[in-house]
N, C-alpha and C. Protein backbone atom coordinates (compact mmCIF):
# COMPACT_ATOMS: atom_id res chain seq x y z
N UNK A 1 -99.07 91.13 -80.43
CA UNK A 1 -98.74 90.13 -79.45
C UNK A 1 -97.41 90.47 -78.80
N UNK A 2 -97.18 90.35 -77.53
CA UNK A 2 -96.05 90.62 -76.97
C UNK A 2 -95.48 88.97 -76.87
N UNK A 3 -94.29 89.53 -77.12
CA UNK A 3 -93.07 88.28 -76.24
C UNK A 3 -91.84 89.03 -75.98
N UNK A 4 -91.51 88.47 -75.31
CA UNK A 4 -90.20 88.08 -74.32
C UNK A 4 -89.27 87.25 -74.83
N UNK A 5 -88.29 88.06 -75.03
CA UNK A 5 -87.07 87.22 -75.83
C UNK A 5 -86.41 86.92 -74.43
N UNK A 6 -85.30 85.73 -74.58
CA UNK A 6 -84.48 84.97 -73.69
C UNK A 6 -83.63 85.84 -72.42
N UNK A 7 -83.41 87.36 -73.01
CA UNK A 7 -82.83 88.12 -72.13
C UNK A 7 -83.50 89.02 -71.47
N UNK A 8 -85.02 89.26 -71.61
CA UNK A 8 -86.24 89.77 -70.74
C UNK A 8 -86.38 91.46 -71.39
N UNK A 9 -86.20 91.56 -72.82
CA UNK A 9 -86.48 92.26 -73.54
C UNK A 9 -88.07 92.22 -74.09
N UNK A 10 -89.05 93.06 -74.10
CA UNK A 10 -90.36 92.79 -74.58
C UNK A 10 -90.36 93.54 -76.27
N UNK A 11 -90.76 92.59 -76.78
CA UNK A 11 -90.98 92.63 -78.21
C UNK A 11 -92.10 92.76 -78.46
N UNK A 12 -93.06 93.40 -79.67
CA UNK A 12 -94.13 93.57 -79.73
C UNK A 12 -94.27 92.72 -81.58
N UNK A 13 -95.00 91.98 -81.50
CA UNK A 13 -95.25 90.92 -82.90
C UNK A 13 -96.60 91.38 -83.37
N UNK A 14 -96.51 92.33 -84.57
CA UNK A 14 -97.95 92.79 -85.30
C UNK A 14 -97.64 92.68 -86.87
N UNK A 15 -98.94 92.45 -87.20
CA UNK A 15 -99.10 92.04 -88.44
C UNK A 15 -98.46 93.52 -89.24
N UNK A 16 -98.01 93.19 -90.23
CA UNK A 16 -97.79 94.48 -91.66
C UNK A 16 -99.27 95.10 -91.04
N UNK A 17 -99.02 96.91 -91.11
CA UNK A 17 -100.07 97.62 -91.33
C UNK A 17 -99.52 98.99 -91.60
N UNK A 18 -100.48 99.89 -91.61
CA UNK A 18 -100.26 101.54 -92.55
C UNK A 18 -99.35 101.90 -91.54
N UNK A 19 -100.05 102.06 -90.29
CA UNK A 19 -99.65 102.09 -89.06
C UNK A 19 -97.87 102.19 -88.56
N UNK A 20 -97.12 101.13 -89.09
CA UNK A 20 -95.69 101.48 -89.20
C UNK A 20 -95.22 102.43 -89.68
N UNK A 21 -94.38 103.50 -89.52
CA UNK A 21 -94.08 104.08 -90.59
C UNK A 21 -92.70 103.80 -91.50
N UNK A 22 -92.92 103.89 -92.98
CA UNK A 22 -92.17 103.41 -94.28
C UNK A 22 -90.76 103.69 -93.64
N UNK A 23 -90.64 104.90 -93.09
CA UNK A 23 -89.00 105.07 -92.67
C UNK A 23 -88.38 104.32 -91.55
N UNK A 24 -89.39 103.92 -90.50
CA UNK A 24 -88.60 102.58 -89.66
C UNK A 24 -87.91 101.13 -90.12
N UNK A 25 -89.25 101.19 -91.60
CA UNK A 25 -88.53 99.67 -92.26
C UNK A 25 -87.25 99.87 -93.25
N UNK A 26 -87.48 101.36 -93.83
CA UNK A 26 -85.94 101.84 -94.63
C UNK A 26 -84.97 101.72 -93.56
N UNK A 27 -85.24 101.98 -92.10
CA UNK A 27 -83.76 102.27 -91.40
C UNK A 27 -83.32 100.68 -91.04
N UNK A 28 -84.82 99.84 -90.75
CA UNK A 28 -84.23 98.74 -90.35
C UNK A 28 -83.42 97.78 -92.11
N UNK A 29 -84.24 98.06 -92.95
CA UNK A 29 -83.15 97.24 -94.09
C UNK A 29 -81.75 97.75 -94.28
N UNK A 30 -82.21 99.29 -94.44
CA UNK A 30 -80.70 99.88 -94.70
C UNK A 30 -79.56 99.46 -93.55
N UNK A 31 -80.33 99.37 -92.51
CA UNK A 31 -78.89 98.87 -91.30
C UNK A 31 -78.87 97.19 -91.95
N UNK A 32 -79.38 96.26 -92.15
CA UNK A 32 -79.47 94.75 -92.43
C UNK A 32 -77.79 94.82 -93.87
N UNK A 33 -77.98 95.60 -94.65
CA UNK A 33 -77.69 95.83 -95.80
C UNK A 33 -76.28 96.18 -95.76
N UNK A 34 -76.33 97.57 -94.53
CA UNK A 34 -74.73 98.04 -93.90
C UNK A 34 -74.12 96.47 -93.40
N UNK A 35 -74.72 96.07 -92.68
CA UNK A 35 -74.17 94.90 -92.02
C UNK A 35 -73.34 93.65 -92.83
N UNK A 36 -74.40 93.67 -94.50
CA UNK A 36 -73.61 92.86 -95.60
C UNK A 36 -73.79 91.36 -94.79
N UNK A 37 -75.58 91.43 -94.73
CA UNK A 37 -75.17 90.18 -94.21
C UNK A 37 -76.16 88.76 -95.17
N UNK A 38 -76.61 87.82 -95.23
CA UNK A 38 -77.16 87.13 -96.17
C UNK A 38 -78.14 87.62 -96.82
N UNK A 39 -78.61 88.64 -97.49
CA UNK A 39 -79.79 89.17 -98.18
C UNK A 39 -79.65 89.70 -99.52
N UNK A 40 -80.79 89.74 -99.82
CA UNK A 40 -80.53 89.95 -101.45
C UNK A 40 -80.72 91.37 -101.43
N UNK A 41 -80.26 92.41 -101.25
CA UNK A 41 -80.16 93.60 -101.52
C UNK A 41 -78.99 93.93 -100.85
N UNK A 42 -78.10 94.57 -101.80
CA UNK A 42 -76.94 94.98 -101.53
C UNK A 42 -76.59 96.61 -101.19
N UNK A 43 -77.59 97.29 -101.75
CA UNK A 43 -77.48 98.99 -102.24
C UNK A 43 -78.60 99.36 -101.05
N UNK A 44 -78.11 100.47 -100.37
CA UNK A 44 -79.15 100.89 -99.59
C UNK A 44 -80.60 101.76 -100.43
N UNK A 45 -81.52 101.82 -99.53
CA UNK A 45 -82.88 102.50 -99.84
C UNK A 45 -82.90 103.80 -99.71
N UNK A 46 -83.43 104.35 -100.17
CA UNK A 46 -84.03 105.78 -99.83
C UNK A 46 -85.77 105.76 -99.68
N UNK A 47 -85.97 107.03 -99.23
CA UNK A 47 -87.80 107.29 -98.50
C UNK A 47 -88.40 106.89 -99.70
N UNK A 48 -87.99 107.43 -100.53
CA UNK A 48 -89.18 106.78 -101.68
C UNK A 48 -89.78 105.43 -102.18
N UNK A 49 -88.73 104.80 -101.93
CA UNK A 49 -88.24 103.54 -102.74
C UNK A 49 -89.62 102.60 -101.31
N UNK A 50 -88.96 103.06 -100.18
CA UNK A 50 -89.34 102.21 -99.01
C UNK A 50 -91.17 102.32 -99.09
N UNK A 51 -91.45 103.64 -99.02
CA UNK A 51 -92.87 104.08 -99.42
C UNK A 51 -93.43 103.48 -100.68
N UNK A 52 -93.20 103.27 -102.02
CA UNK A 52 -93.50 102.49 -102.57
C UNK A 52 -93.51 101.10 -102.08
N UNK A 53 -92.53 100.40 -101.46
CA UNK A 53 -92.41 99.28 -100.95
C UNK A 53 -93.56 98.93 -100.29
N UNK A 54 -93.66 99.92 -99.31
CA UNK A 54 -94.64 99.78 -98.08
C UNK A 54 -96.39 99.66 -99.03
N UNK A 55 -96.14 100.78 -99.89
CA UNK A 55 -97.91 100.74 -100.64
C UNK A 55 -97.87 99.25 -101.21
N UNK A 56 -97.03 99.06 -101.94
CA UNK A 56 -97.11 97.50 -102.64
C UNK A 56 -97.52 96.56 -101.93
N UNK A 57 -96.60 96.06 -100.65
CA UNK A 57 -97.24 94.89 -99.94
C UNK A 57 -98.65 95.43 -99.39
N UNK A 58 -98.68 96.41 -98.51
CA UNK A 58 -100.19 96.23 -98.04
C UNK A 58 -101.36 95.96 -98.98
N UNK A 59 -101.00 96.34 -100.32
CA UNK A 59 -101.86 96.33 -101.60
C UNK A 59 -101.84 95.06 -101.84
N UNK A 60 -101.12 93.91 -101.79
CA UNK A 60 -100.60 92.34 -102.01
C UNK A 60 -101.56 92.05 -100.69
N UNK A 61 -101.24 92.19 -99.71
CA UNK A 61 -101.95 91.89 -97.98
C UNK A 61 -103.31 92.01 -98.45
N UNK A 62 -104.02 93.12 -98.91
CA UNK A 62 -105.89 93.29 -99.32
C UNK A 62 -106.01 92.43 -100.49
N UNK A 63 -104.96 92.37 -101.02
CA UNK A 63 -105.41 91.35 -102.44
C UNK A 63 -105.50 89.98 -101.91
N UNK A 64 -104.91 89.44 -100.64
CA UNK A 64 -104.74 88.27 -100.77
C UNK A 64 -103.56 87.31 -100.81
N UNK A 65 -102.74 87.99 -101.25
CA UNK A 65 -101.55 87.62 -102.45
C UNK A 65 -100.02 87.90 -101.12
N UNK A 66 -100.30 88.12 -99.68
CA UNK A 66 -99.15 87.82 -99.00
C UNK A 66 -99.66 88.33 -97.61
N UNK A 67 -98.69 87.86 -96.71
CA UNK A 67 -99.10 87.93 -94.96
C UNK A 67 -97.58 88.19 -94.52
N UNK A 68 -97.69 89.19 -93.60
CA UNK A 68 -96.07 89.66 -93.22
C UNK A 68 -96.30 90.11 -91.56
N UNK A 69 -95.50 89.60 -90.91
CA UNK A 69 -95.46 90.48 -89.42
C UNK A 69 -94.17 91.55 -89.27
N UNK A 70 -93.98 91.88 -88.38
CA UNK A 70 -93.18 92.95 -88.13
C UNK A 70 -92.74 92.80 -86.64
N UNK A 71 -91.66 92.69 -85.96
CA UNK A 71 -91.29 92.99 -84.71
C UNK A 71 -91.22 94.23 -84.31
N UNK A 72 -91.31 94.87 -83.12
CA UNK A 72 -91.15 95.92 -82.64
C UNK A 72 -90.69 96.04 -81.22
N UNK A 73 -89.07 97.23 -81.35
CA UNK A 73 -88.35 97.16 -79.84
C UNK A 73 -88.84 98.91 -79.58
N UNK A 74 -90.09 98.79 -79.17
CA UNK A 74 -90.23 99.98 -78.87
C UNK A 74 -90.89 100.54 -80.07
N UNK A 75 -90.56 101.48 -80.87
CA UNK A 75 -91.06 101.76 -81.88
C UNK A 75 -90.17 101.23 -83.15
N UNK A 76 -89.00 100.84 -82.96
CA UNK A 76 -88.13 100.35 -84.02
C UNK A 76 -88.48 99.15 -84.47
N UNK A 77 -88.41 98.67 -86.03
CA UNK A 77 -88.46 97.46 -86.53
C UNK A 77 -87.54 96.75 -86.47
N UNK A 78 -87.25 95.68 -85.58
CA UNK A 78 -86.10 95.03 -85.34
C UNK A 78 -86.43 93.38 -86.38
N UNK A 79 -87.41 93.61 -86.75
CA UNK A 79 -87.74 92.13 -87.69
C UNK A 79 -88.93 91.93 -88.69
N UNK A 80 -88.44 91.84 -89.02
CA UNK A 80 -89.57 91.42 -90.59
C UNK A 80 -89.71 90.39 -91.59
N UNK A 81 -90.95 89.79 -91.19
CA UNK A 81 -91.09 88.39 -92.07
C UNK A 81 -92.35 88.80 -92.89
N UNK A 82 -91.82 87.82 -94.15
CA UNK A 82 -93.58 87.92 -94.93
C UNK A 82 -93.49 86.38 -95.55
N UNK A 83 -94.90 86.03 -95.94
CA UNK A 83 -95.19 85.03 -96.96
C UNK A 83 -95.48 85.50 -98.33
N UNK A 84 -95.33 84.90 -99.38
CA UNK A 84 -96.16 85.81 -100.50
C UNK A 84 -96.26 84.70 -101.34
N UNK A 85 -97.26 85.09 -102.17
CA UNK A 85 -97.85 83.73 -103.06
C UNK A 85 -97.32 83.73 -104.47
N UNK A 86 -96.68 82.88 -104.85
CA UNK A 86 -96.23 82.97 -106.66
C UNK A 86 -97.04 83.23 -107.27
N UNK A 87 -96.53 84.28 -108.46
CA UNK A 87 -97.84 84.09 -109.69
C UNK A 87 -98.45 83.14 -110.38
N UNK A 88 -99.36 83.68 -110.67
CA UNK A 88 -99.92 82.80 -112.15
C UNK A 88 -100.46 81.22 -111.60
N UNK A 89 -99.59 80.25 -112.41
CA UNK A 89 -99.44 78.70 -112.41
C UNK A 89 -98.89 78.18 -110.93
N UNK A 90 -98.31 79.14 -110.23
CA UNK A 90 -97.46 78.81 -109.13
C UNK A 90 -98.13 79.42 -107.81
N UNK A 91 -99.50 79.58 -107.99
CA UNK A 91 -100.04 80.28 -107.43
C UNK A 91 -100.31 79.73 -105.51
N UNK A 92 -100.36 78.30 -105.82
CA UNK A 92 -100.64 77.50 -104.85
C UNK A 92 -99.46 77.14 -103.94
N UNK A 93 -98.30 77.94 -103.73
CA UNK A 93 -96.58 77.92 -103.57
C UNK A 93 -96.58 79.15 -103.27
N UNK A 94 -96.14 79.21 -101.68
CA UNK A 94 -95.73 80.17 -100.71
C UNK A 94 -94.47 80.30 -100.53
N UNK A 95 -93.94 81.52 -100.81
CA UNK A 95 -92.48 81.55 -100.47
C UNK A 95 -92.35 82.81 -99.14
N UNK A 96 -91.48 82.22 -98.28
CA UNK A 96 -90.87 83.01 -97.24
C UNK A 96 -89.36 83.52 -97.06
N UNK A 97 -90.12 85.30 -96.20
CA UNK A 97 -88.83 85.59 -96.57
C UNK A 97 -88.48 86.07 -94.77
N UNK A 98 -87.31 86.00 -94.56
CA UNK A 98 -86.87 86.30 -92.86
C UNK A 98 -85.84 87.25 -92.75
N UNK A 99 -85.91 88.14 -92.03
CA UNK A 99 -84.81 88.95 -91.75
C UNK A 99 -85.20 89.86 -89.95
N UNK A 100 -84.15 89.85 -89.53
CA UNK A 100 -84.11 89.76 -88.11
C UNK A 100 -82.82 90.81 -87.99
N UNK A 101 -82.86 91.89 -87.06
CA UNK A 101 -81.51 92.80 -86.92
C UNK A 101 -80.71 92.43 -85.99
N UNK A 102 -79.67 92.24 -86.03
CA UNK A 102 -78.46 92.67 -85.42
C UNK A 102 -78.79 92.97 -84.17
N UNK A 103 -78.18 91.84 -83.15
CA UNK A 103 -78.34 92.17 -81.43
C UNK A 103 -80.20 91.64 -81.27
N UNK A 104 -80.69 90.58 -82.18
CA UNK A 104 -82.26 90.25 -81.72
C UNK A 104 -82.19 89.37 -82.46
N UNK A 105 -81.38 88.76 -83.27
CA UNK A 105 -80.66 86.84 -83.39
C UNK A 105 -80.65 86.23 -82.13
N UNK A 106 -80.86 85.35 -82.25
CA UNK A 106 -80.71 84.12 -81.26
C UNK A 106 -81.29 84.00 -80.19
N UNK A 107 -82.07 85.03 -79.88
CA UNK A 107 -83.26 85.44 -78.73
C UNK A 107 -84.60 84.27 -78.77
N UNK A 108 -84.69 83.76 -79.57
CA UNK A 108 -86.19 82.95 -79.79
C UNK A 108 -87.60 83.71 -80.41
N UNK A 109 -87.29 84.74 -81.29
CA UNK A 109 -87.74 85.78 -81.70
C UNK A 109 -88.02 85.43 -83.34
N UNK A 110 -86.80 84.75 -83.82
CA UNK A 110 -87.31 84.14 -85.44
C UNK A 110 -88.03 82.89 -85.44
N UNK A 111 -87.56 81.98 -83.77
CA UNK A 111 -88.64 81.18 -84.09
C UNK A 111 -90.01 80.95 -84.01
N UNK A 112 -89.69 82.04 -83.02
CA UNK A 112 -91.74 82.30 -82.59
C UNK A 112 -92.56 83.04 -83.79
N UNK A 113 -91.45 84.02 -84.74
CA UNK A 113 -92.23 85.01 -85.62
C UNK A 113 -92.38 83.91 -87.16
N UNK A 114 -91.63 83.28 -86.74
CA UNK A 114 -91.59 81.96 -88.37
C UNK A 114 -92.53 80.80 -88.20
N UNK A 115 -93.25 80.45 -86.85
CA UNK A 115 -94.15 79.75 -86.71
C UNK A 115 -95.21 80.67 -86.68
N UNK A 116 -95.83 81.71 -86.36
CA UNK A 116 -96.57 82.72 -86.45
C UNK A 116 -97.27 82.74 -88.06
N UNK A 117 -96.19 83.15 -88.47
CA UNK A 117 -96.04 83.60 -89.93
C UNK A 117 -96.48 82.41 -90.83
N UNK A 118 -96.24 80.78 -90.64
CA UNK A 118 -96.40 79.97 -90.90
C UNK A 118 -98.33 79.97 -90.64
N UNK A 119 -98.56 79.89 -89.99
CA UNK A 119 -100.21 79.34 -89.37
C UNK A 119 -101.26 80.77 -89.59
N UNK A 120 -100.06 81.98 -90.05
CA UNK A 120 -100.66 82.71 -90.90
C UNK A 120 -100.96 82.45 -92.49
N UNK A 121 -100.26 82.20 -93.01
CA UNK A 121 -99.55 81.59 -94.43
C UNK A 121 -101.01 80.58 -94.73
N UNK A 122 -101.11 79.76 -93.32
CA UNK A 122 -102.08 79.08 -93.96
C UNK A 122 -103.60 79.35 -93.86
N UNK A 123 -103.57 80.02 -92.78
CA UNK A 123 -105.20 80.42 -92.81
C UNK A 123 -105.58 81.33 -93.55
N UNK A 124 -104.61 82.14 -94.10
CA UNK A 124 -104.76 83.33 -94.88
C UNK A 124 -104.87 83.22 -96.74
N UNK A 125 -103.63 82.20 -97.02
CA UNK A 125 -102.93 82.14 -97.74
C UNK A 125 -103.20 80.28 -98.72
N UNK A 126 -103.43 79.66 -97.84
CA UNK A 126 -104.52 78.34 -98.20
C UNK A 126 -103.31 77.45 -99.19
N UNK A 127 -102.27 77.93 -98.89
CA UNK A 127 -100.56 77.24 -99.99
C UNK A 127 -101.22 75.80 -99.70
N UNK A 128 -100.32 75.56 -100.60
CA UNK A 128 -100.27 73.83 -100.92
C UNK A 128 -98.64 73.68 -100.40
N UNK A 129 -97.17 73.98 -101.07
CA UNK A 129 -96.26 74.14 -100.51
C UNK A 129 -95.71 75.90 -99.97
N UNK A 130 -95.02 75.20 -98.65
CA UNK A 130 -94.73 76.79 -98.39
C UNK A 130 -92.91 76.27 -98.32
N UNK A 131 -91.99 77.67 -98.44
CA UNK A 131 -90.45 77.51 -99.15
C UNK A 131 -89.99 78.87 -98.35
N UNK A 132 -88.59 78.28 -98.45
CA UNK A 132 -87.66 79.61 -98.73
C UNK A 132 -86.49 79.37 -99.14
N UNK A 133 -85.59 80.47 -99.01
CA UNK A 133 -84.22 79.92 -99.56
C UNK A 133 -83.57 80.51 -99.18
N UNK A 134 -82.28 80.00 -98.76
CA UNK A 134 -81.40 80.52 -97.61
C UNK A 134 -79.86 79.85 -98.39
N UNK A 135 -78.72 81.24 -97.86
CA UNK A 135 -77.74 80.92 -98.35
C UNK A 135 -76.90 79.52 -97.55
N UNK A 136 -76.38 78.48 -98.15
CA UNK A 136 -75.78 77.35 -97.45
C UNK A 136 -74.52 77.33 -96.68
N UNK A 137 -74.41 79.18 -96.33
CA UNK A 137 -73.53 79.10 -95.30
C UNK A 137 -73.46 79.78 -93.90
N UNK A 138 -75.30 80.05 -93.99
CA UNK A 138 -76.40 80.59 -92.97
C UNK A 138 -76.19 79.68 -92.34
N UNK A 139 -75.66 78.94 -91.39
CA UNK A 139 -76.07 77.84 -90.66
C UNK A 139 -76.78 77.93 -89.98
N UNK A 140 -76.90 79.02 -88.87
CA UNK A 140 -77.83 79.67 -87.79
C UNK A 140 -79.18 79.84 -88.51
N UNK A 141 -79.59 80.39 -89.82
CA UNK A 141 -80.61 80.08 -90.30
C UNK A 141 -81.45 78.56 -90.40
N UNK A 142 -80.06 78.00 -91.14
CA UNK A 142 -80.66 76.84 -91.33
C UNK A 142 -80.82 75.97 -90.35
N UNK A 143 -80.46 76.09 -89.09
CA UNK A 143 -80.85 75.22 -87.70
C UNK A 143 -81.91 76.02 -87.35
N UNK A 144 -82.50 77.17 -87.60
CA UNK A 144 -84.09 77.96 -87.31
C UNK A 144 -84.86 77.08 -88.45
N UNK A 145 -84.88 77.40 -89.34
CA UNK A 145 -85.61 76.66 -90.45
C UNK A 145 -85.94 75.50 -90.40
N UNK A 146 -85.03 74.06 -89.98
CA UNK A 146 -85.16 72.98 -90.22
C UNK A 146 -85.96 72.53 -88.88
N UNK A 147 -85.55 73.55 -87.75
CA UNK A 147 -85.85 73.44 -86.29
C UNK A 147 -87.47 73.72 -86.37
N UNK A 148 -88.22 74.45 -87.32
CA UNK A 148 -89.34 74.88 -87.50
C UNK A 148 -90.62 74.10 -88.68
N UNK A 149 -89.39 73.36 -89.17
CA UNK A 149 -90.06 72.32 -90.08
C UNK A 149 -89.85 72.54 -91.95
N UNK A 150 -88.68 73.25 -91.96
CA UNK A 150 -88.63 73.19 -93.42
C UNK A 150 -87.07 72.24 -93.96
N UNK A 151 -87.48 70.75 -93.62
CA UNK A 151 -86.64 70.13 -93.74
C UNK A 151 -86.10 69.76 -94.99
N UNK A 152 -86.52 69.61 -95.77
CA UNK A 152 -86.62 68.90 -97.17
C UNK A 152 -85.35 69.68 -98.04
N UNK A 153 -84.91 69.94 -98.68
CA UNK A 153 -83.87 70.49 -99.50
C UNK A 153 -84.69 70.19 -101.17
N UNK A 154 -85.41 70.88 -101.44
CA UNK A 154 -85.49 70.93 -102.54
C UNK A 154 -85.08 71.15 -104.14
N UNK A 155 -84.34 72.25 -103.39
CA UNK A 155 -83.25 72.62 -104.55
C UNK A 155 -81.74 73.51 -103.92
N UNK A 156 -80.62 72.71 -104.58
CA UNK A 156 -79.41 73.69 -104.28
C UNK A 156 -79.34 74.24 -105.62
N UNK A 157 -78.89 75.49 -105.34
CA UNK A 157 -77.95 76.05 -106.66
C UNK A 157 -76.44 76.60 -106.62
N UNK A 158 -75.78 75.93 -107.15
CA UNK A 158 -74.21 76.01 -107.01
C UNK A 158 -73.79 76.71 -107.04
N UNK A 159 -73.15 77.94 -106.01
CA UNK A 159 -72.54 79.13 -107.23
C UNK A 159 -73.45 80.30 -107.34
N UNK A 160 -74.43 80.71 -106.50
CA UNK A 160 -75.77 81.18 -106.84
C UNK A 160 -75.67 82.57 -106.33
N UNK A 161 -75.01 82.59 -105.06
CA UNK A 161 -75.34 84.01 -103.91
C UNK A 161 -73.78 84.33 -103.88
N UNK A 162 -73.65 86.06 -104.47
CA UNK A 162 -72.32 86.79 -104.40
C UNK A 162 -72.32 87.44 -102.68
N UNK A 163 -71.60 87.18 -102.11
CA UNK A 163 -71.21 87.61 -100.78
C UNK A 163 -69.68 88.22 -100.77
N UNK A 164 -69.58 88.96 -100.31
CA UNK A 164 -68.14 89.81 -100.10
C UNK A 164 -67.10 88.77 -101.16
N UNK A 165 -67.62 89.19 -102.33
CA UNK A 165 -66.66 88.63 -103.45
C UNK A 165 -66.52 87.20 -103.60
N UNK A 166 -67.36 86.49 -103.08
CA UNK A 166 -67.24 84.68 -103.00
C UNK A 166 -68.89 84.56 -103.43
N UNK A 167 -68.82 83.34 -104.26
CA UNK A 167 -70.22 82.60 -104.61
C UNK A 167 -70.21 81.72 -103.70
N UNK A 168 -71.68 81.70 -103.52
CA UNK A 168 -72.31 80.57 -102.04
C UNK A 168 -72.92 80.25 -102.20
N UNK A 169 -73.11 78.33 -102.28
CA UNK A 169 -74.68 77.97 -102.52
C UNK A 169 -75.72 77.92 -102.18
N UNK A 170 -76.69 78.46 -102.92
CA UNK A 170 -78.39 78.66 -102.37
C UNK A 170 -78.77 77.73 -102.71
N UNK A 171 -80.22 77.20 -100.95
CA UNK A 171 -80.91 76.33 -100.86
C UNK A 171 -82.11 76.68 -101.06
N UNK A 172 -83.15 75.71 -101.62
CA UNK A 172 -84.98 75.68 -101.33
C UNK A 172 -84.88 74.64 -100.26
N UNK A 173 -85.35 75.48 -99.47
CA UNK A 173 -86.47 74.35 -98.11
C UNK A 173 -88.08 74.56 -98.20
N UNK A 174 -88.06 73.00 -98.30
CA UNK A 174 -89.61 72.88 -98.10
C UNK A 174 -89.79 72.38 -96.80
N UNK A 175 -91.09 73.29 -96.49
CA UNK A 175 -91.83 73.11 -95.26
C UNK A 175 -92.32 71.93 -94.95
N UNK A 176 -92.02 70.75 -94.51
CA UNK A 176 -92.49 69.39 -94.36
C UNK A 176 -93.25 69.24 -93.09
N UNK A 177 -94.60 69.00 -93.29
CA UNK A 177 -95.66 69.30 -92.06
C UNK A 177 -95.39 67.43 -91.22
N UNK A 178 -95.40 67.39 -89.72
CA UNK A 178 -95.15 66.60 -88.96
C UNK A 178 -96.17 65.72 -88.84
């Protein structure tokens, strides 16, 4: 699917497939990672690591077990969202995850790919609750999130997320349907 972000940039919105290759999504985390910016990976990737990465989810995607899109500026991955389903007992509980590069924030690009991703989640994915969790000093996240319908605050944890030497509290948002 194409869109058009706010500054007349064309973006291309496709589902996870083989088709990407593993080293566009290593360059796009490893730059997310340089940047040190809210994510849970601190240590950059190497080819291998990413290639395993890449076999795993599509293997999760045929199982069932998660739905992910991908942005594209050209051939580069400038964004990557997935859903994925808890194990076991928790099976019926979708958690989401968002990450967006540097210079393709604030475009209208996380919110179109997080409602996407959402109405994927469910036709695909059949959740009972869908979540994520975001550090509580994301604000810009959390005005995408709440703006998209995951109002609810389910859980804080005090003290939770190490950022350039400071603890920051992490939130659960639940997706509260309108």
């Amino acid at each position: 699917m194409k869109f058009i972000l706010k500054d007349g940039r064309i973006i291309n919105i496709v589902p996870f497939n083989p088709q990407i290759p593993a080293s566009e999504f290593l360059r796009f985390i490893n730059r997310l990672i340089d940047e040190d910016i809210y994510i849970m990976h601190n240590t950059r990737y190497v080819l291998s690591q990413e290639i395993k990465w890449k076999r795993d989810k599509l293997a999760a995607i045929k199982k069932n077990n998660c739905v992910g899109l991908a942005a594209l500026y050209g051939r580069r991955v400038i964004a990557s969202l997935e859903a994925r389903r808890e194990p076991g007992n928790l099976s019926d509980n979708v958690s989401c995850g968002v990450a967006i590069a540097k210079g393709f924030r604030g475009f209208g690009l996380g919110e179109k790919m997080l409602r996407m991703l959402i109405s994927l989640a469910k036709e695909k994915l059949h959740p009972k609750n869908i979540y994520l969790t975001v550090i509580a000093d994301n604000t810009p996240a959390i005005a995408l999130y709440k703006k998209v319908g995951f109002t609810k605050i389910i859980g804080r944890y005090p003290n939770w997320f190490k950022h350039k030497g400071k603890y920051i509290d992490s939130l659960t948002l639940l997706l509260v349907e309108k």
